[in-house]
PDB file of N, CA and C in Angstrom:
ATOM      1  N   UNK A   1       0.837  -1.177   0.000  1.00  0.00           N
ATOM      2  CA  UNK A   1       0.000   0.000   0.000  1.00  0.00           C
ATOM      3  C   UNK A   1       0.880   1.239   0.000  1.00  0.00           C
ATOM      4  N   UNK A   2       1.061   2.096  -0.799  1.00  0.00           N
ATOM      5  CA  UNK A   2       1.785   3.271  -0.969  1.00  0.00           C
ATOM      6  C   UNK A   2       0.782   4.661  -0.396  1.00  0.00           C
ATOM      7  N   UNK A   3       1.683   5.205   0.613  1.00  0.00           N
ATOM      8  CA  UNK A   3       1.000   6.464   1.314  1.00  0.00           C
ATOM      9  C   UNK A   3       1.534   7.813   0.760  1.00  0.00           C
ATOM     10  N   UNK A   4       1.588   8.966   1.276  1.00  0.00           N
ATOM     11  CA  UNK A   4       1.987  10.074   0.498  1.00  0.00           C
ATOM     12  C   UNK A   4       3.789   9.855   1.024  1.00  0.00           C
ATOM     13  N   UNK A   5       3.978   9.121   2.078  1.00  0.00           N
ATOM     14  CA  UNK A   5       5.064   8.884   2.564  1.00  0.00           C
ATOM     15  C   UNK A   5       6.389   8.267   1.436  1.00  0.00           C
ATOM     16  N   UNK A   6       5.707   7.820   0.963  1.00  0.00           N
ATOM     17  CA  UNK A   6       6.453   7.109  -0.117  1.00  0.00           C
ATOM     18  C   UNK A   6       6.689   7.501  -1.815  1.00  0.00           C
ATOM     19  N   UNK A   7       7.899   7.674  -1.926  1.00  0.00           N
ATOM     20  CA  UNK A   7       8.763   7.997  -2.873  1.00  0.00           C
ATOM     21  C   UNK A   7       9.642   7.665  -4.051  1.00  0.00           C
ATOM     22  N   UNK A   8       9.810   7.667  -4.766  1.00  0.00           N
ATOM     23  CA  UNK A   8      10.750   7.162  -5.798  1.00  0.00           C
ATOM     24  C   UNK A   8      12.113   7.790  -5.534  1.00  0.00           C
ATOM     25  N   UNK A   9      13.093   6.548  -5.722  1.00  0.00           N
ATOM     26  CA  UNK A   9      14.391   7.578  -5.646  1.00  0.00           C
ATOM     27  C   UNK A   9      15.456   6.988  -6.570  1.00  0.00           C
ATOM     28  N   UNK A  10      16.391   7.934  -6.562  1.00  0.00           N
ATOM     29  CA  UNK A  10      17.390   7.456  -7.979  1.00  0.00           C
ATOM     30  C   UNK A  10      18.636   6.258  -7.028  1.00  0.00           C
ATOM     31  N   UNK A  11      18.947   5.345  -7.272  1.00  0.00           N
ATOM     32  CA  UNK A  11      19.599   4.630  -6.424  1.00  0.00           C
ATOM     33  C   UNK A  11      21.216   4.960  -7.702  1.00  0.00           C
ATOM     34  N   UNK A  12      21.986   5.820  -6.349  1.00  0.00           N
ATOM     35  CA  UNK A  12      22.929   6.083  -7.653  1.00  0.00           C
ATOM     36  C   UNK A  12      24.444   5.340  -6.953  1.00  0.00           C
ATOM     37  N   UNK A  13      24.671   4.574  -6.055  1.00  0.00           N
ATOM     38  CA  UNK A  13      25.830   3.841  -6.207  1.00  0.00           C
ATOM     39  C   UNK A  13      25.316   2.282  -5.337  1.00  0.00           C
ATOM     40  N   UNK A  14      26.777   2.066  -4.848  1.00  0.00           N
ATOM     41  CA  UNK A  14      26.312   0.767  -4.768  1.00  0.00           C
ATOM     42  C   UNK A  14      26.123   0.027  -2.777  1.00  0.00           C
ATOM     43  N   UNK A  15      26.300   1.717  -2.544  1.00  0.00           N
ATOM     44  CA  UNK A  15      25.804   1.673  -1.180  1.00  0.00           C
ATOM     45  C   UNK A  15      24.861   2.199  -0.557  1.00  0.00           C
ATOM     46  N   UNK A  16      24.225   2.744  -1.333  1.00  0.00           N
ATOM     47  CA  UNK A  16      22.597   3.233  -1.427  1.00  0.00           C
ATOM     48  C   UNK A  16      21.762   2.034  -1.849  1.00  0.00           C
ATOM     49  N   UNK A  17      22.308   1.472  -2.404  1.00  0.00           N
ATOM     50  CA  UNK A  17      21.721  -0.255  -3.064  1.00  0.00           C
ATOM     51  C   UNK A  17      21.604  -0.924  -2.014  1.00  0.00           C
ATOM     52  N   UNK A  18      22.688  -1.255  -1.439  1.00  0.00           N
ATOM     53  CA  UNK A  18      22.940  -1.780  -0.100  1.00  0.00           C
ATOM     54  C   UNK A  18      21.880  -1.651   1.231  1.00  0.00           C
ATOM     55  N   UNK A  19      22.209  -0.491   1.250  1.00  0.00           N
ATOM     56  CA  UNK A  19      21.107   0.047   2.751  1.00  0.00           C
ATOM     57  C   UNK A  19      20.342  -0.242   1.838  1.00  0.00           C
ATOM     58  N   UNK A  20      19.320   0.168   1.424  1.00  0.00           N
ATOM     59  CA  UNK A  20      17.800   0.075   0.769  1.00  0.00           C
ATOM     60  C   UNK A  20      17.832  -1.441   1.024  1.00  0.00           C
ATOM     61  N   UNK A  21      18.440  -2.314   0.195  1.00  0.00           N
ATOM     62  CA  UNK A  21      18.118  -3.868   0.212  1.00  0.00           C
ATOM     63  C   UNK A  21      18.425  -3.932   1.916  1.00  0.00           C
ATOM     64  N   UNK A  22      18.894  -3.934   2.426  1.00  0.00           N
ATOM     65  CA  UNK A  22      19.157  -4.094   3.894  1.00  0.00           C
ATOM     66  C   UNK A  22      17.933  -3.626   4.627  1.00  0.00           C
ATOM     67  N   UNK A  23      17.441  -2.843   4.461  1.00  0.00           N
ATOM     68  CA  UNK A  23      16.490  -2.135   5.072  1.00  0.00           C
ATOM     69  C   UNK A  23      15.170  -2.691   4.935  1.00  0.00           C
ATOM     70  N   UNK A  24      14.679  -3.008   3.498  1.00  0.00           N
ATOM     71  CA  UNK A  24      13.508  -4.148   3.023  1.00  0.00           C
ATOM     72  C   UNK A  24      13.751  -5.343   4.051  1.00  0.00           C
ATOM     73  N   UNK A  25      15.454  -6.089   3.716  1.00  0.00           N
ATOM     74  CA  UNK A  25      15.278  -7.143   4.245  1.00  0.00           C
ATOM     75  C   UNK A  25      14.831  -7.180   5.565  1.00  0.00           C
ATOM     76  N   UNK A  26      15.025  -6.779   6.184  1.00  0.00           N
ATOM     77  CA  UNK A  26      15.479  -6.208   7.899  1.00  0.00           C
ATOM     78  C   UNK A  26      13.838  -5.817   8.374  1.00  0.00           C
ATOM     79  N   UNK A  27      13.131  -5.448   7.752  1.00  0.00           N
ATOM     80  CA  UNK A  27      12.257  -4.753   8.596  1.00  0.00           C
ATOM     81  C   UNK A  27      10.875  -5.908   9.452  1.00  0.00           C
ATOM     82  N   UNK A  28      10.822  -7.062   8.979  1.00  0.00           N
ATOM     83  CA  UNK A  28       9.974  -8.105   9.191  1.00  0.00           C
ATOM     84  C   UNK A  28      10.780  -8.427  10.759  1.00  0.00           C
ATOM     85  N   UNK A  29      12.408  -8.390  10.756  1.00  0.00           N
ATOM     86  CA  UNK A  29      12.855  -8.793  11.808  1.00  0.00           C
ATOM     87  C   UNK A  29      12.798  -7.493  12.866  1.00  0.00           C
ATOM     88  N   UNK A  30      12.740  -6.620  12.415  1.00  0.00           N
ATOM     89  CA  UNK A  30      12.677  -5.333  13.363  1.00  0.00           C
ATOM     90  C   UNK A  30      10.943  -5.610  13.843  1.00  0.00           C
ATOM     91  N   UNK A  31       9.966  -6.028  12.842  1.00  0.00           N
ATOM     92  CA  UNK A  31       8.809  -5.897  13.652  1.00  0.00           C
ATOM     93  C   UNK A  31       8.782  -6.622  14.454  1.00  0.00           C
ATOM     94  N   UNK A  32       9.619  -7.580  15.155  1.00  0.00           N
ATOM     95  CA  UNK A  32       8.987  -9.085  15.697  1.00  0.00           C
ATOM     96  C   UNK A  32       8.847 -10.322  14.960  1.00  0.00           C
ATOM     97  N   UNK A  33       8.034 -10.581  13.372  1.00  0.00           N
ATOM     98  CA  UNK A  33       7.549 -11.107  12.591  1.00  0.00           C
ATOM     99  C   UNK A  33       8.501 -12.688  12.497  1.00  0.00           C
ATOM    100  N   UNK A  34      10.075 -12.508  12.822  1.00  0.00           N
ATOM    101  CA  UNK A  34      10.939 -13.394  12.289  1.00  0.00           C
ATOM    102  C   UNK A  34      12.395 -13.276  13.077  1.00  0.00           C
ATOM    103  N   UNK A  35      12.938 -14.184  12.839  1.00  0.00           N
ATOM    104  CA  UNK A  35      14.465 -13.992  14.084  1.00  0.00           C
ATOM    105  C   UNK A  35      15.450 -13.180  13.036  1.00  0.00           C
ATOM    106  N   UNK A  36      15.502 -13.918  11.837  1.00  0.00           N
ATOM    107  CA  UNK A  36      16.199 -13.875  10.771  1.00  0.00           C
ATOM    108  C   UNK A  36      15.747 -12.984   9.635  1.00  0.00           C
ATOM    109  N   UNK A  37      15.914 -12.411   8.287  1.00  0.00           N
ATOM    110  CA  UNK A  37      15.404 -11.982   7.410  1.00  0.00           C
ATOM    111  C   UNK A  37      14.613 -13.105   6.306  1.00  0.00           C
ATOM    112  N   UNK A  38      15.495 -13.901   5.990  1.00  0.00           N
ATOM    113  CA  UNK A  38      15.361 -14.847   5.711  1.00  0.00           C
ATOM    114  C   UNK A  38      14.418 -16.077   5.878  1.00  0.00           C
ATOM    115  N   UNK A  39      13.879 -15.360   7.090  1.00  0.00           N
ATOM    116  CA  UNK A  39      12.930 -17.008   7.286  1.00  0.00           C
ATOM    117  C   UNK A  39      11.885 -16.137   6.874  1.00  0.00           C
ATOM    118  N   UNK A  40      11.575 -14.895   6.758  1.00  0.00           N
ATOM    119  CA  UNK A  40      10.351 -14.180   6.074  1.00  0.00           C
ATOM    120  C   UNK A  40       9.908 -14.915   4.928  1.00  0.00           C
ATOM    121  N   UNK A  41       8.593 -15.657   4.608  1.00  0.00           N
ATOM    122  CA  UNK A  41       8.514 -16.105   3.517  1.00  0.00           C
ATOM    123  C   UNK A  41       8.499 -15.630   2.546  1.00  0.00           C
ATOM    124  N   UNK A  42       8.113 -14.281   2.352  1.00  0.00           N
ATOM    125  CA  UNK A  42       8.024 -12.966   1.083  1.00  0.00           C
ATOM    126  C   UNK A  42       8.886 -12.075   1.376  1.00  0.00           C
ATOM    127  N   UNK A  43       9.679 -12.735   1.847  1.00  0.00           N
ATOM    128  CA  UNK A  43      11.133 -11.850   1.974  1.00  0.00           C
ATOM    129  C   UNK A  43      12.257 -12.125   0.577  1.00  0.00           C
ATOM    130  N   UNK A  44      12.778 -11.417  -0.065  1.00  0.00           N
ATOM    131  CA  UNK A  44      13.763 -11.836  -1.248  1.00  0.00           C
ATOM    132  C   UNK A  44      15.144 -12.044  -0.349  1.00  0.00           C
ATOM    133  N   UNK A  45      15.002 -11.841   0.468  1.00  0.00           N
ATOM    134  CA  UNK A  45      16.318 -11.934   1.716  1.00  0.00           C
ATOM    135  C   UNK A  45      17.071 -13.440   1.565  1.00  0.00           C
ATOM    136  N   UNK A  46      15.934 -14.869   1.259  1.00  0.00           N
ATOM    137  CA  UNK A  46      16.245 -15.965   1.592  1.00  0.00           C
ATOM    138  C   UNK A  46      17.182 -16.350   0.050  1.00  0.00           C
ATOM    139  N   UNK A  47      16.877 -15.789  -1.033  1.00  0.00           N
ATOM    140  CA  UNK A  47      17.174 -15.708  -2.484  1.00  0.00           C
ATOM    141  C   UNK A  47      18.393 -15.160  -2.084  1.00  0.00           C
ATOM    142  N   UNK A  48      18.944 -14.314  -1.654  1.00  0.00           N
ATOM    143  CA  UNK A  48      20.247 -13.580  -1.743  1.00  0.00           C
ATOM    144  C   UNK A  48      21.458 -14.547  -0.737  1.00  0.00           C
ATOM    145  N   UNK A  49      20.663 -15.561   0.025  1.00  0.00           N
ATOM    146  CA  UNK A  49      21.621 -16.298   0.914  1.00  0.00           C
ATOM    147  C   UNK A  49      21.504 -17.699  -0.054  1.00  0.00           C
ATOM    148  N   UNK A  50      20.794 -17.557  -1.093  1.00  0.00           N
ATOM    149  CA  UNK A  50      20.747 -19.384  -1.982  1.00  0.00           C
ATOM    150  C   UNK A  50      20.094 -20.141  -1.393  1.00  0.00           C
ATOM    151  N   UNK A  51      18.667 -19.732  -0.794  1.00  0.00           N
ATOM    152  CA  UNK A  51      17.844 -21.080   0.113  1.00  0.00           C
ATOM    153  C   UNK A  51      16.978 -20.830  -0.934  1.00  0.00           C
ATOM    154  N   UNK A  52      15.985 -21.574  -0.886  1.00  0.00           N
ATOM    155  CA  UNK A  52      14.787 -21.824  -1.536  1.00  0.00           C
ATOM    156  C   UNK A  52      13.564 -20.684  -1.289  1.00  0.00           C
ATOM    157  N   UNK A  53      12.835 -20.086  -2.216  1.00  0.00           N
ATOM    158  CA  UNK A  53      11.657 -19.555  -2.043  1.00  0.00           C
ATOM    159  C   UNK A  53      10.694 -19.162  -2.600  1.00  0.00           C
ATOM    160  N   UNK A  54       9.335 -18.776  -2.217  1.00  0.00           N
ATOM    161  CA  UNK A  54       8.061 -18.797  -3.581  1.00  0.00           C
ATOM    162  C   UNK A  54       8.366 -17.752  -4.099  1.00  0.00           C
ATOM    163  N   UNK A  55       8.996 -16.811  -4.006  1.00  0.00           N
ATOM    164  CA  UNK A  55       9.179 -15.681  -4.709  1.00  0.00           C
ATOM    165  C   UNK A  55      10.470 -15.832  -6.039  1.00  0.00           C
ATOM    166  N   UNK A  56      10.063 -15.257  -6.958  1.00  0.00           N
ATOM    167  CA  UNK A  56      10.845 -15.330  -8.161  1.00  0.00           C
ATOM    168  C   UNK A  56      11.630 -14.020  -8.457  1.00  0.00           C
ATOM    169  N   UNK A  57      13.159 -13.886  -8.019  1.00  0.00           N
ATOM    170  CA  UNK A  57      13.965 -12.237  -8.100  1.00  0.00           C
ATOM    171  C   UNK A  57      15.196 -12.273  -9.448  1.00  0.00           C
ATOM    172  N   UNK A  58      14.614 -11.498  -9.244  1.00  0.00           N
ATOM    173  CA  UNK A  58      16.331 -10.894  -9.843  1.00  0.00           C
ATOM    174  C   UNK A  58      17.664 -10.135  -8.706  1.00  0.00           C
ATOM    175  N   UNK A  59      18.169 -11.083  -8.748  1.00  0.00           N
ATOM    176  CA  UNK A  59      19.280 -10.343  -7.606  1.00  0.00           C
ATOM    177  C   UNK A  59      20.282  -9.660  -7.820  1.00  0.00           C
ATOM    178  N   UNK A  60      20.554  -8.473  -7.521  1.00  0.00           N
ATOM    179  CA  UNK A  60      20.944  -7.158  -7.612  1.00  0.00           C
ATOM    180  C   UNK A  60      22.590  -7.380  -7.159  1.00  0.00           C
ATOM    181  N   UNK A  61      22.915  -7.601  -8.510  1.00  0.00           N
ATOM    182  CA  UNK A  61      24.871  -7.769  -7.856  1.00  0.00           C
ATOM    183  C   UNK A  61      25.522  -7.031  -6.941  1.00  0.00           C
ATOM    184  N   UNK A  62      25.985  -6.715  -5.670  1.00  0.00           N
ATOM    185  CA  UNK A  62      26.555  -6.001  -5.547  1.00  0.00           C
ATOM    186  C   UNK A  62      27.789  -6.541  -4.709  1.00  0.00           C
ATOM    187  N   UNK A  63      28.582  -5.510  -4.441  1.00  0.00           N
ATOM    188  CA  UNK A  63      30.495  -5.669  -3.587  1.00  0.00           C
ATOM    189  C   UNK A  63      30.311  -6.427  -2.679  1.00  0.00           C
ATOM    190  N   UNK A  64      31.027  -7.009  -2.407  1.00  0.00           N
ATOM    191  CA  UNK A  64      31.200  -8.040  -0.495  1.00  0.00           C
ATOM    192  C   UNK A  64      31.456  -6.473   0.260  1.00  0.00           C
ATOM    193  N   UNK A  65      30.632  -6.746   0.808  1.00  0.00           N
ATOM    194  CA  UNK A  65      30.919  -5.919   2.428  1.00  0.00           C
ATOM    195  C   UNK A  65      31.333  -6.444   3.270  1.00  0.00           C
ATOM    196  N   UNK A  66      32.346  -6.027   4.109  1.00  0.00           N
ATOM    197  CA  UNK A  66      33.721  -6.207   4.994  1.00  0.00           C
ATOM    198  C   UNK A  66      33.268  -5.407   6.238  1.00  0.00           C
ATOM    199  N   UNK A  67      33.052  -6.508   7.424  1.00  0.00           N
ATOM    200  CA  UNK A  67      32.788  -5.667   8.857  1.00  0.00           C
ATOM    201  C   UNK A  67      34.105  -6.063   9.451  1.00  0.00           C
ATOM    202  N   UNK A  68      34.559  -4.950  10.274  1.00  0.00           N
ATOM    203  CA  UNK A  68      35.452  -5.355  11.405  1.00  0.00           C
ATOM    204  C   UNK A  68      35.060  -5.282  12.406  1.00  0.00           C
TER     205      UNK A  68
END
């Protein structure tokens, strides 16, 4: 459901890509909904780790990210 809240935006590198996909994934686990992103069933989260799911993506190449 799209509110006036919601926006189009130009996604112009590849860490704006990042957060955004992070942020989709993430938010089912921020409500409570799930431990993981991944166990969301309409989550594309489980597609980006290579598990199985009903959803059909296109996955969005991006850099290895490096935490220390």
């Amino acid at each position: 459901m799209w509110t006036h809240e919601n926006h189009a935006v130009v996604i112009y590198s590849q860490e704006f890509a990042r957060e955004k996909l992070d942020y989709l994934h993430n938010n089912q686990v921020r409500a409570g909904l799930v431990r993981k992103p991944e166990d969301y069933i309409y989550s594309s989260a489980s597609n980006y780790v290579e598990m199985e799911n009903v959803l059909e993506v296109i996955i969005i190449e991006l850099k290895w990210k490096t935490y220390f």
